[in-house]
Protein backbone atom coordinates (compact mmCIF):
# COMPACT_ATOMS: atom_id res chain seq x y z
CA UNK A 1 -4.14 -1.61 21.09
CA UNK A 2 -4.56 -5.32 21.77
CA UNK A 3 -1.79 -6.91 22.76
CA UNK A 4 -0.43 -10.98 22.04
CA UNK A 5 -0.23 -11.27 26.07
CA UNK A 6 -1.51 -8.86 28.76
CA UNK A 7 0.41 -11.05 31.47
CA UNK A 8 4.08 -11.55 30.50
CA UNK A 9 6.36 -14.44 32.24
CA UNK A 10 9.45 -13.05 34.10
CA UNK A 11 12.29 -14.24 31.83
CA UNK A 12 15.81 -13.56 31.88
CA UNK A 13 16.55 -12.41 28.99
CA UNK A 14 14.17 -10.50 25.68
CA UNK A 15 11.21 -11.95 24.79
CA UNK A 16 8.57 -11.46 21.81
CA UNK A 17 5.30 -9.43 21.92
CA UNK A 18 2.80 -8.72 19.37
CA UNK A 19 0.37 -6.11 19.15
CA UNK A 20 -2.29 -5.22 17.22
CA UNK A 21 -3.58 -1.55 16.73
CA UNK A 22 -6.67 0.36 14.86
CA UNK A 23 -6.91 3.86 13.85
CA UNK A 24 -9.60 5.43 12.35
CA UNK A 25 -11.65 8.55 11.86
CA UNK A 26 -13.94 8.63 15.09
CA UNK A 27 -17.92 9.20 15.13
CA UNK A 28 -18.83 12.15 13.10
CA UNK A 29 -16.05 11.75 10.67
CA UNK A 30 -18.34 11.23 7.25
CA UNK A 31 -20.30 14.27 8.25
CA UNK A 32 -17.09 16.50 7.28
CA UNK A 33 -17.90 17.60 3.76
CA UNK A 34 -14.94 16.40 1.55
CA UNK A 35 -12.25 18.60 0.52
CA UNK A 36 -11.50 19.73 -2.81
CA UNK A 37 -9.46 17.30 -5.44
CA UNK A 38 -6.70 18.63 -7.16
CA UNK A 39 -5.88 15.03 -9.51
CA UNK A 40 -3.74 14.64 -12.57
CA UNK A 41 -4.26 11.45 -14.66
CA UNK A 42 -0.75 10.14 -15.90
CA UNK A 43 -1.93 7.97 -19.05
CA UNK A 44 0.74 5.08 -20.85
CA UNK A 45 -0.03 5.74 -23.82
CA UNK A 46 2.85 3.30 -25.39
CA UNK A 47 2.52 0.88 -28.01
CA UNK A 48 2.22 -2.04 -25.76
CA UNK A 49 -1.08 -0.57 -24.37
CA UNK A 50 -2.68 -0.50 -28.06
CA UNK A 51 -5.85 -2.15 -28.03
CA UNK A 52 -8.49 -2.87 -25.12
CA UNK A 53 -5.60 -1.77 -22.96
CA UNK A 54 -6.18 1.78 -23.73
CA UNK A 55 -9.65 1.96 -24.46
CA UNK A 56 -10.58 0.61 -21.17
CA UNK A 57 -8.52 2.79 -19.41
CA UNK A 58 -9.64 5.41 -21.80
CA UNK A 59 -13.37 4.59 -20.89
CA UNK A 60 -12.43 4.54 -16.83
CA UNK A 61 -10.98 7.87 -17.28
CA UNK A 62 -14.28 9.03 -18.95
CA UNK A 63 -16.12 7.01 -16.09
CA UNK A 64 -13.68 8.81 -13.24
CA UNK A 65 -14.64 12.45 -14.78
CA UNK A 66 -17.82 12.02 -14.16
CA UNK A 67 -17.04 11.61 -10.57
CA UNK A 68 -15.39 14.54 -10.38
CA UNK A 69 -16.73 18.00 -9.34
CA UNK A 70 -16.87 21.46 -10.59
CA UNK A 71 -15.11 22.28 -7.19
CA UNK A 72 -12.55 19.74 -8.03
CA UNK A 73 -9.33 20.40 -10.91
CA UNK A 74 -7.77 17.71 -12.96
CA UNK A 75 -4.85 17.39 -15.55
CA UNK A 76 -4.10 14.74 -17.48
CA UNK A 77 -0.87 13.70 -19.23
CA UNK A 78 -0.04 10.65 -21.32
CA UNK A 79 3.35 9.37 -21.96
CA UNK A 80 5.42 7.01 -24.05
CA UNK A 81 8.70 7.95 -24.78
CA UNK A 82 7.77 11.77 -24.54
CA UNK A 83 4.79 13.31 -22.27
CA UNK A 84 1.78 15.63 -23.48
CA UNK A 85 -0.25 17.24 -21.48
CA UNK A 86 -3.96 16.32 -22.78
CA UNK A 87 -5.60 18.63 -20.26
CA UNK A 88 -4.07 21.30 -18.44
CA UNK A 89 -4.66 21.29 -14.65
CA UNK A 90 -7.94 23.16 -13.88
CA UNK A 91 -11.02 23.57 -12.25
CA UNK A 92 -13.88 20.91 -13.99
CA UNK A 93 -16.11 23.17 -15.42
CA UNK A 94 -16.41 21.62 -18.97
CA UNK A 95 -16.48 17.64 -18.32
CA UNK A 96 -17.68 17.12 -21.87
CA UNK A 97 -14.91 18.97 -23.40
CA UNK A 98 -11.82 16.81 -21.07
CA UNK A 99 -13.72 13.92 -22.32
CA UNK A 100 -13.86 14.24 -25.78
CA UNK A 101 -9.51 15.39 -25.29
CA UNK A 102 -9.45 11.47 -23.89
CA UNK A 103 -11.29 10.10 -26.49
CA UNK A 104 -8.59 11.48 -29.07
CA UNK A 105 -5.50 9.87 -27.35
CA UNK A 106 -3.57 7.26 -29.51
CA UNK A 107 -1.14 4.38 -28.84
CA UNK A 108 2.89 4.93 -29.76
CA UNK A 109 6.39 5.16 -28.55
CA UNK A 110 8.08 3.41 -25.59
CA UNK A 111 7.92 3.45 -22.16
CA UNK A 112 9.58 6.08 -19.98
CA UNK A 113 7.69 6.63 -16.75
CA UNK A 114 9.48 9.68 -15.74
CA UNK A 115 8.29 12.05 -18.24
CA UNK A 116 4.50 11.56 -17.18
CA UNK A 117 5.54 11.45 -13.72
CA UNK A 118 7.52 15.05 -14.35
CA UNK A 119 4.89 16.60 -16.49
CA UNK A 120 1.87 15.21 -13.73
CA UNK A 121 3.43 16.47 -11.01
CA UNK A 122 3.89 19.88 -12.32
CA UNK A 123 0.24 20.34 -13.05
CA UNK A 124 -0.57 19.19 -10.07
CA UNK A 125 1.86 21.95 -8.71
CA UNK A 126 -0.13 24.65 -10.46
CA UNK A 127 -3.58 24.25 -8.20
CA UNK A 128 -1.50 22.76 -5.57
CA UNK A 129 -3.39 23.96 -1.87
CA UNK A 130 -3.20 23.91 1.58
CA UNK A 131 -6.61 22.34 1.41
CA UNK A 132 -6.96 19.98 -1.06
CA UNK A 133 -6.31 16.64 -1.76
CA UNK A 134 -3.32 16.78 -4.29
CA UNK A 135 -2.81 13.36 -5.99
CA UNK A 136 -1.43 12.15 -8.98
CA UNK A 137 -2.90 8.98 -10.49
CA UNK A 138 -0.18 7.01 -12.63
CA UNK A 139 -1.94 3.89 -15.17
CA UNK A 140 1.25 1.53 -16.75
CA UNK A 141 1.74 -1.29 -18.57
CA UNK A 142 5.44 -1.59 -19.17
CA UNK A 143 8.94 -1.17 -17.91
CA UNK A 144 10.53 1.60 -18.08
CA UNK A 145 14.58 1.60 -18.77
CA UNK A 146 17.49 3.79 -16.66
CA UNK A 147 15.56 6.27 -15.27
CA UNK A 148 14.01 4.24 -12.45
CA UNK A 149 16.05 5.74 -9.32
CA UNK A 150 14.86 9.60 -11.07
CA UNK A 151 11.28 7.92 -10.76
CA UNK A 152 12.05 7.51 -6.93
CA UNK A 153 13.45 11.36 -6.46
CA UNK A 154 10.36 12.65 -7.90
CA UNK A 155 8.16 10.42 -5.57
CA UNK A 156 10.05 11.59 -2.67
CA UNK A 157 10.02 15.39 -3.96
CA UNK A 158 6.17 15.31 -4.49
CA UNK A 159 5.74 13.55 -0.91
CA UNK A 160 7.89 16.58 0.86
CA UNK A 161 4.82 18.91 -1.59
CA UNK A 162 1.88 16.82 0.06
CA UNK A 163 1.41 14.85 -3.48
CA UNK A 164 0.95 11.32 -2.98
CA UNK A 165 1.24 9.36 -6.17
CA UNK A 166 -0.72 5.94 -6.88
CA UNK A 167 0.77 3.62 -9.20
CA UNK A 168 -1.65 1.25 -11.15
CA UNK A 169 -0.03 -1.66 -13.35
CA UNK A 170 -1.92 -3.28 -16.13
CA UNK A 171 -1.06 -6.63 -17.53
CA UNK A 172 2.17 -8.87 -16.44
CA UNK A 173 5.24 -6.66 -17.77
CA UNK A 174 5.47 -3.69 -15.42
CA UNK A 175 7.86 -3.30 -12.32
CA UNK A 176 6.07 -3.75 -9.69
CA UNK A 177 9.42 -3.13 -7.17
CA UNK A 178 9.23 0.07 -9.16
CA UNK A 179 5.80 1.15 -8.90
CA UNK A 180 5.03 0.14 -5.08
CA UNK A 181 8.55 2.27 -4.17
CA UNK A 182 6.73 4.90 -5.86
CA UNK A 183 3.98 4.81 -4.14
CA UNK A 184 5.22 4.03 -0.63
CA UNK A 185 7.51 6.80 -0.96
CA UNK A 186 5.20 9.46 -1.99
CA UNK A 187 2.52 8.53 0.81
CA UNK A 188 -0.43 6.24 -2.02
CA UNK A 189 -0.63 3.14 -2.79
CA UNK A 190 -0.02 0.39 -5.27
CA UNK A 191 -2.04 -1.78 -7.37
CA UNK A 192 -1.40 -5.00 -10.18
CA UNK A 193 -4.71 -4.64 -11.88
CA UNK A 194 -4.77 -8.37 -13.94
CA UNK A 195 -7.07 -7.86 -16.70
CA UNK A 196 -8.62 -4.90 -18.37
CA UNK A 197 -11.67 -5.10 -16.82
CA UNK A 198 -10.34 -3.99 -13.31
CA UNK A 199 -9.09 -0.50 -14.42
CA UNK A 200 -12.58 1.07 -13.96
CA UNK A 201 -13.28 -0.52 -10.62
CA UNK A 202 -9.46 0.08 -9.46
CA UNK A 203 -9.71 4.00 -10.52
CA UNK A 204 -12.93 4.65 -8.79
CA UNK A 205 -12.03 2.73 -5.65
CA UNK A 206 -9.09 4.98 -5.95
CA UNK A 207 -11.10 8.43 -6.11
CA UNK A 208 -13.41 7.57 -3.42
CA UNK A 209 -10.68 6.78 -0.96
CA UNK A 210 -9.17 10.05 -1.97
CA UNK A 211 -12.56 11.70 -1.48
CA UNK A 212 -12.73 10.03 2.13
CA UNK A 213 -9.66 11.30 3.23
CA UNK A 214 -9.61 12.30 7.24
CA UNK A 215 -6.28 12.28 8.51
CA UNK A 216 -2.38 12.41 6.45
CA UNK A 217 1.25 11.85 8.08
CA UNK A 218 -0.53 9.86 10.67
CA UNK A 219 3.37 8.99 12.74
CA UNK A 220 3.17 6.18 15.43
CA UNK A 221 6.02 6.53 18.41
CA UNK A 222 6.95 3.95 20.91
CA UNK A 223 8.67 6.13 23.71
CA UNK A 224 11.05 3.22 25.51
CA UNK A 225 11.52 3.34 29.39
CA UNK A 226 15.15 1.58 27.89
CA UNK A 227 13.34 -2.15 27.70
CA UNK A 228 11.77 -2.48 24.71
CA UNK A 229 12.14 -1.57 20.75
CA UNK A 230 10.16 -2.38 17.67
CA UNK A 231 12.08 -5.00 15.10
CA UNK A 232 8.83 -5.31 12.60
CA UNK A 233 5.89 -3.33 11.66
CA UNK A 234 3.01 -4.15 9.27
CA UNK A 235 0.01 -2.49 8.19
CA UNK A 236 -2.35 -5.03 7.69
CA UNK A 237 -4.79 -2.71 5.65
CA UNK A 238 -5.43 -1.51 3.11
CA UNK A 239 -3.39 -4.53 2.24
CA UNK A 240 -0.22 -6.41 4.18
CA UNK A 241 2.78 -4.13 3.99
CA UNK A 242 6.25 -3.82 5.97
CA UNK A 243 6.30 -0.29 7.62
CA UNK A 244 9.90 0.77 7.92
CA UNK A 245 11.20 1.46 11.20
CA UNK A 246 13.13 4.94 12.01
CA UNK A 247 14.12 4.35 15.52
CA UNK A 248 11.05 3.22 17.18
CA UNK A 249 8.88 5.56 15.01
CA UNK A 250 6.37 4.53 12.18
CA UNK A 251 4.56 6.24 9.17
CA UNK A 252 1.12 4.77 8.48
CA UNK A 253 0.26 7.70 5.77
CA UNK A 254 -2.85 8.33 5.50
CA UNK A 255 -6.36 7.30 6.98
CA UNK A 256 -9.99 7.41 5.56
CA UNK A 257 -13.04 8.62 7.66
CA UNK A 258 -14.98 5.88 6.59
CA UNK A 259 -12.31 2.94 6.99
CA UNK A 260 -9.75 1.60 9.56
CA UNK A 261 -5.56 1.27 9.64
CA UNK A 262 -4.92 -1.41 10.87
CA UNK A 263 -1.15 -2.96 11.83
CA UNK A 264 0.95 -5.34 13.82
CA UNK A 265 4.22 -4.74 15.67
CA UNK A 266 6.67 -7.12 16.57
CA UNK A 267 8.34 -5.80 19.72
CA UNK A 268 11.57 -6.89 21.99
CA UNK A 269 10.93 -6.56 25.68
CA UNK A 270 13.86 -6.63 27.78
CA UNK A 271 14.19 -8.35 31.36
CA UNK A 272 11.69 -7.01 33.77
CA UNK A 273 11.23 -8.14 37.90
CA UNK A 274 7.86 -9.52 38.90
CA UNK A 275 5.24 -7.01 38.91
CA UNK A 276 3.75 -4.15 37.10
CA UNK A 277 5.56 -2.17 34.72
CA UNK A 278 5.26 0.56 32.04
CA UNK A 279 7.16 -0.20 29.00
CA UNK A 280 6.29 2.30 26.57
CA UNK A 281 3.66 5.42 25.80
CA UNK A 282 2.44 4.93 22.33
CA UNK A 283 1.85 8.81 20.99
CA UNK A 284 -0.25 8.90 17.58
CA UNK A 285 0.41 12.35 15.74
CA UNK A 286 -0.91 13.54 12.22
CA UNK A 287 -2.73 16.21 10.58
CA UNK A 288 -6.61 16.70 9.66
CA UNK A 289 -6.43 18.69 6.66
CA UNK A 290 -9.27 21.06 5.99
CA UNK A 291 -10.23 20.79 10.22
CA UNK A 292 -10.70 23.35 12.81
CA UNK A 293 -7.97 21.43 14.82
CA UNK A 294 -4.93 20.95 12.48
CA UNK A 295 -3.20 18.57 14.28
CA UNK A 296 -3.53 15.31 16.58
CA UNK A 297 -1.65 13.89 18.74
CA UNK A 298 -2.64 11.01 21.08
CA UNK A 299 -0.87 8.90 23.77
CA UNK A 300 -1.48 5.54 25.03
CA UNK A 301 0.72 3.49 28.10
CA UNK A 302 1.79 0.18 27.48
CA UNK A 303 1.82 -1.25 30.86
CA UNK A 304 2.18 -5.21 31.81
CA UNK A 305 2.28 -7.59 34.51
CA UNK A 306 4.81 -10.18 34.79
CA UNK A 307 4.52 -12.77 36.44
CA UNK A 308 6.90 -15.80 37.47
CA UNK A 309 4.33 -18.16 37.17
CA UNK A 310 2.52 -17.70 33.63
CA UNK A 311 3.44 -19.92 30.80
CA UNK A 312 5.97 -18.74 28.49
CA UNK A 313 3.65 -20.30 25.57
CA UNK A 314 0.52 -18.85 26.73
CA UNK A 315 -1.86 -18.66 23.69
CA UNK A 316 -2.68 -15.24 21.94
CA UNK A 317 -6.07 -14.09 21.15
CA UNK A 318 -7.57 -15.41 17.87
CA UNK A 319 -7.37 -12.43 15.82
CA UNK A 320 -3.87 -11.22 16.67
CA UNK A 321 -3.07 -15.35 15.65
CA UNK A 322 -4.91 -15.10 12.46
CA UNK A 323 -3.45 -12.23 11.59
CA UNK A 324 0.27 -13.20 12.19
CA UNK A 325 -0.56 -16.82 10.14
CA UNK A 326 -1.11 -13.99 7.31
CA UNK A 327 1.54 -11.58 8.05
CA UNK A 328 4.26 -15.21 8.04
CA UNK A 329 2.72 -16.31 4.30
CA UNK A 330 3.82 -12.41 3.74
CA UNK A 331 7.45 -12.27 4.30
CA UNK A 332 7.70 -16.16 2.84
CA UNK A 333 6.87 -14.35 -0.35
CA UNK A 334 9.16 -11.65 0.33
CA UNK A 335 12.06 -14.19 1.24
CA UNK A 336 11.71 -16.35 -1.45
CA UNK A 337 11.93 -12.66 -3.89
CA UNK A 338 15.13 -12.27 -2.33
CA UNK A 339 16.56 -15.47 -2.41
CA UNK A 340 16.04 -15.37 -6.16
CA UNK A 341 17.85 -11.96 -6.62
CA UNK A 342 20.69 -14.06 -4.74
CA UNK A 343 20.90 -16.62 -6.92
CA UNK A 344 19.33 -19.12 -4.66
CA UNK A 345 16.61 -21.19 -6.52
CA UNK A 346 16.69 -24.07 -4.04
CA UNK A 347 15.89 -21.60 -1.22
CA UNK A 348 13.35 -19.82 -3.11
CA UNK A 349 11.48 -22.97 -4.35
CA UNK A 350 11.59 -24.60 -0.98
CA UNK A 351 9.82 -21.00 0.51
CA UNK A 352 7.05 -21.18 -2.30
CA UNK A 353 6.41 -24.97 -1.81
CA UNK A 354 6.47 -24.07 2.50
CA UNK A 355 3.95 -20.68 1.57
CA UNK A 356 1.79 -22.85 -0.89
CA UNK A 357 1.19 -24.89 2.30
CA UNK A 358 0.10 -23.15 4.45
CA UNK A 359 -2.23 -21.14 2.31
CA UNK A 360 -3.69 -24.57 1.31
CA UNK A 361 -4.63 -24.87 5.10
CA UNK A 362 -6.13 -21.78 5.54
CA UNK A 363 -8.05 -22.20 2.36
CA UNK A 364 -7.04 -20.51 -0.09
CA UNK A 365 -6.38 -22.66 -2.84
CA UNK A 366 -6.43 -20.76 -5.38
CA UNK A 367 -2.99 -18.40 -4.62
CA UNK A 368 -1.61 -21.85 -3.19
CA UNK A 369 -1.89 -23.52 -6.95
CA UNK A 370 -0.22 -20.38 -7.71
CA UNK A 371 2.78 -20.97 -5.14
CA UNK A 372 2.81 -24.17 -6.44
CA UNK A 373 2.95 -23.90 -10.23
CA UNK A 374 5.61 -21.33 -9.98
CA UNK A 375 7.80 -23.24 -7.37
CA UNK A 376 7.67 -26.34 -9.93
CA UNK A 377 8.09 -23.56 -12.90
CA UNK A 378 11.56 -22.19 -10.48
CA UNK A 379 13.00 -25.90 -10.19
CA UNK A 380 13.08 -26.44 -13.89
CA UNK A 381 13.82 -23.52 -15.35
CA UNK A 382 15.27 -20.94 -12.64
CA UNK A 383 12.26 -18.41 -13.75
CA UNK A 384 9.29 -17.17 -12.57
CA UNK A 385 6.39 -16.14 -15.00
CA UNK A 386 5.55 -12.10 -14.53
CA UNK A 387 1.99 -12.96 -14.21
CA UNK A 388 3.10 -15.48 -11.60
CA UNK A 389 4.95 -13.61 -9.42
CA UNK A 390 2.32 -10.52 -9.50
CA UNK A 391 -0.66 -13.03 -8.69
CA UNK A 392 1.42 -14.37 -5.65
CA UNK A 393 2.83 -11.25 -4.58
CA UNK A 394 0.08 -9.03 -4.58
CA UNK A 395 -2.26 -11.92 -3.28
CA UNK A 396 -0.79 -12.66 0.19
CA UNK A 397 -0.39 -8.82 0.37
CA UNK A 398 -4.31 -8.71 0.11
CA UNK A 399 -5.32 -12.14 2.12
CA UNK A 400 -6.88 -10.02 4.79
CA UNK A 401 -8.62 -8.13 2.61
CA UNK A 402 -11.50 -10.64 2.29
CA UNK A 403 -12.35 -13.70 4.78
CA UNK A 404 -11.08 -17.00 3.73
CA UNK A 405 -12.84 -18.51 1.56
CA UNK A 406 -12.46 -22.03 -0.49
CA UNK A 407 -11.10 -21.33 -4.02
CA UNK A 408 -11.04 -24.78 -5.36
CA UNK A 409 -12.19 -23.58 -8.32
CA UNK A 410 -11.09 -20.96 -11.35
């Protein structure tokens, strides 16, 4: 844990700290054989997604069996309006045979993301194990209409059945509130994939992070001596996201052995005399599924000086400053969304003008012309594009993804 000060001035009243954590798997980690997949493919299959839409995804399903093991089982289910079960859950013995089952699957109907998510979830429920990696893949191009809060039940059922669910949308026209409260809730993530071209990359990035998994239910605990408390929590990988808060505990889901969680906290620490003082232990728990040793659980003290003398704007490391600069262009995004759901265009524009620059100072021009265009598209019309609002929203979410880099171009 690296923390925005080490040496804290002796203040009457709260004051701010930030601190920066990484978790990962530990030497030795990517010598642990994986574990078993148990995966279920939930297909759109509506009429928006006639076309290359289909096909590609079509072909990266192909692509993704291929991947796949005889030790591993798969299902897949399209839906529309209605869901089918292409390929019943089962081991992979006959990859030809699921592949030639994709290869027949046809465009029709609406959009009702609750039937695939129903009839995924249940074949994932027939090979369901202790140890194996049960996840249900969801693909989307379109809305779906009144049975969104349903969509969230079943996301929270399959989490309490260790079934994470990730939610890919394709094109401009999907909820994306809907489809990353999927996935948070169930424990996977989300992804806007912009073009058809990214569904193959997107689903294999997908199964080898699955493959890689180390550690689930990772929880991170502040225990409070009574002076401090946690008002904000990010992950900062594998993209920016706001962790909720239940007391002064965090869920961080799930980590890989060959990557790294990493996260911010914004912490309240009350009055303290000169001297040193231990505000906190930090305990890590989770589960290694498939280990010798089921569970782990880790503790760290939080201890600081304070001192009467320090500067109350003493500077923070580099990296914890860098990573707050992104964290800021984050929630500008996030208040300028809800702004708009007030009502509030002026607000909103003036937040996408403020984001657009100070991504243009960090570099990234290309997601600031995006700011920019849809702040000027707000102000005269009251709108934002779909394709707009995904390209912003799931950009800052990903700016530490990559190192900045000059986009000055398309």
């Amino acid at each position: 844990m690296q923390p925005s000060r080490t040496v804290l001035p002796v203040l009457p009243d709260e004051q701010i700290l930030y601190i920066m954590f990484d978790i990962s798997a530990g030497q030795g980690a990517r010598q642990v054989g994986r574990m078993p997949l148990n995966i279920c493919l939930v297909l759109d299959r509506s009429t928006s997604m006639q076309g290359s839409r289909l096909e590609q995804t079509k072909a990266s399903a192909q692509r993704m069996i291929d991947s796949l093991t005889a030790d591993d089982t798969l299902g897949i289910v399209t839906f529309s309006d209605k869901a089918e079960v292409v390929w019943p859950s089962q081991a992979l013995t006959d990859p030809i045979k699921v592949k030639a089952r994709v290869s027949a699957i046809q465009a029709a109907g609406g959009t009702e993301i609750l039937q695939g998510l129903t009839a995924g979830l249940a074949e994932i429920d027939k090979n369901r194990q202790q140890y194996s990696i049960n996840h249900l893949i969801l693909l989307t191009d379109g809305q779906t209409y009144g049975d969104e809060d349903k969509c969230l039940v079943a996301a929270l059922d399959a989490k309490k059945k260790r079934i994470g669910i990730s939610a890919m949308g394709i094109g401009e026209d999907w909820n994306d509130t809907l489809l990353d409260a999927i996935a948070t809730r169930s424990g996977g993530i989300s992804q806007y994939i912009a073009s058809t071209g990214e569904i193959q990359h997107f689903l294999r990035e997908r199964l080898q992070g699955l493959g890689a998994l180390y550690g689930d239910n990772l929880r991170l605990t502040l225990h409070s001596t009574g002076s401090l408390r946690v008002k904000n929590a990010f992950k900062l990988s594998p993209y920016i996201q706001r962790v909720e808060i239940d007391g002064n505990s965090l869920m961080l889901g799930t980590v890989q052995s060959d990557a790294t969680i990493s996260g911010i906290l914004e912490l309240i620490v009350g009055p303290h005399p000169a001297g040193r003082h231990r505000v906190a232990q930090a305990e890590l728990t989770g589960e290694l599924p498939g280990r010798q040793t089921a569970e782990v659980r880790l503790k760290q003290d939080l201890t600081f000086t304070l001192d009467p003398q320090v500067s109350v704007n003493a500077a923070a490391p580099p990296n914890v400053l860098s990573a707050l600069a992104k964290v800021t262009i984050f929630q500008m995004q996030e208040g300028a969304w809800q702004a708009l759901e007030k009502g509030d265009v002026v607000n909103a524009t003036h937040r996408l003008e403020t984001m657009a620059t100070r991504l243009l100072d960090m570099g990234e021009h290309q997601l600031a012309r995006a700011a920019l265009l849809e702040a000027g598209r707000l102000a005269r019309s009251g709108n934002l594009s779909p394709a707009g609002r995904k390209a912003i929203k799931y950009g800052t979410r990903s700016l530490l993804l990559t190192p900045t880099k000059d986009n000055k171009h398309d």
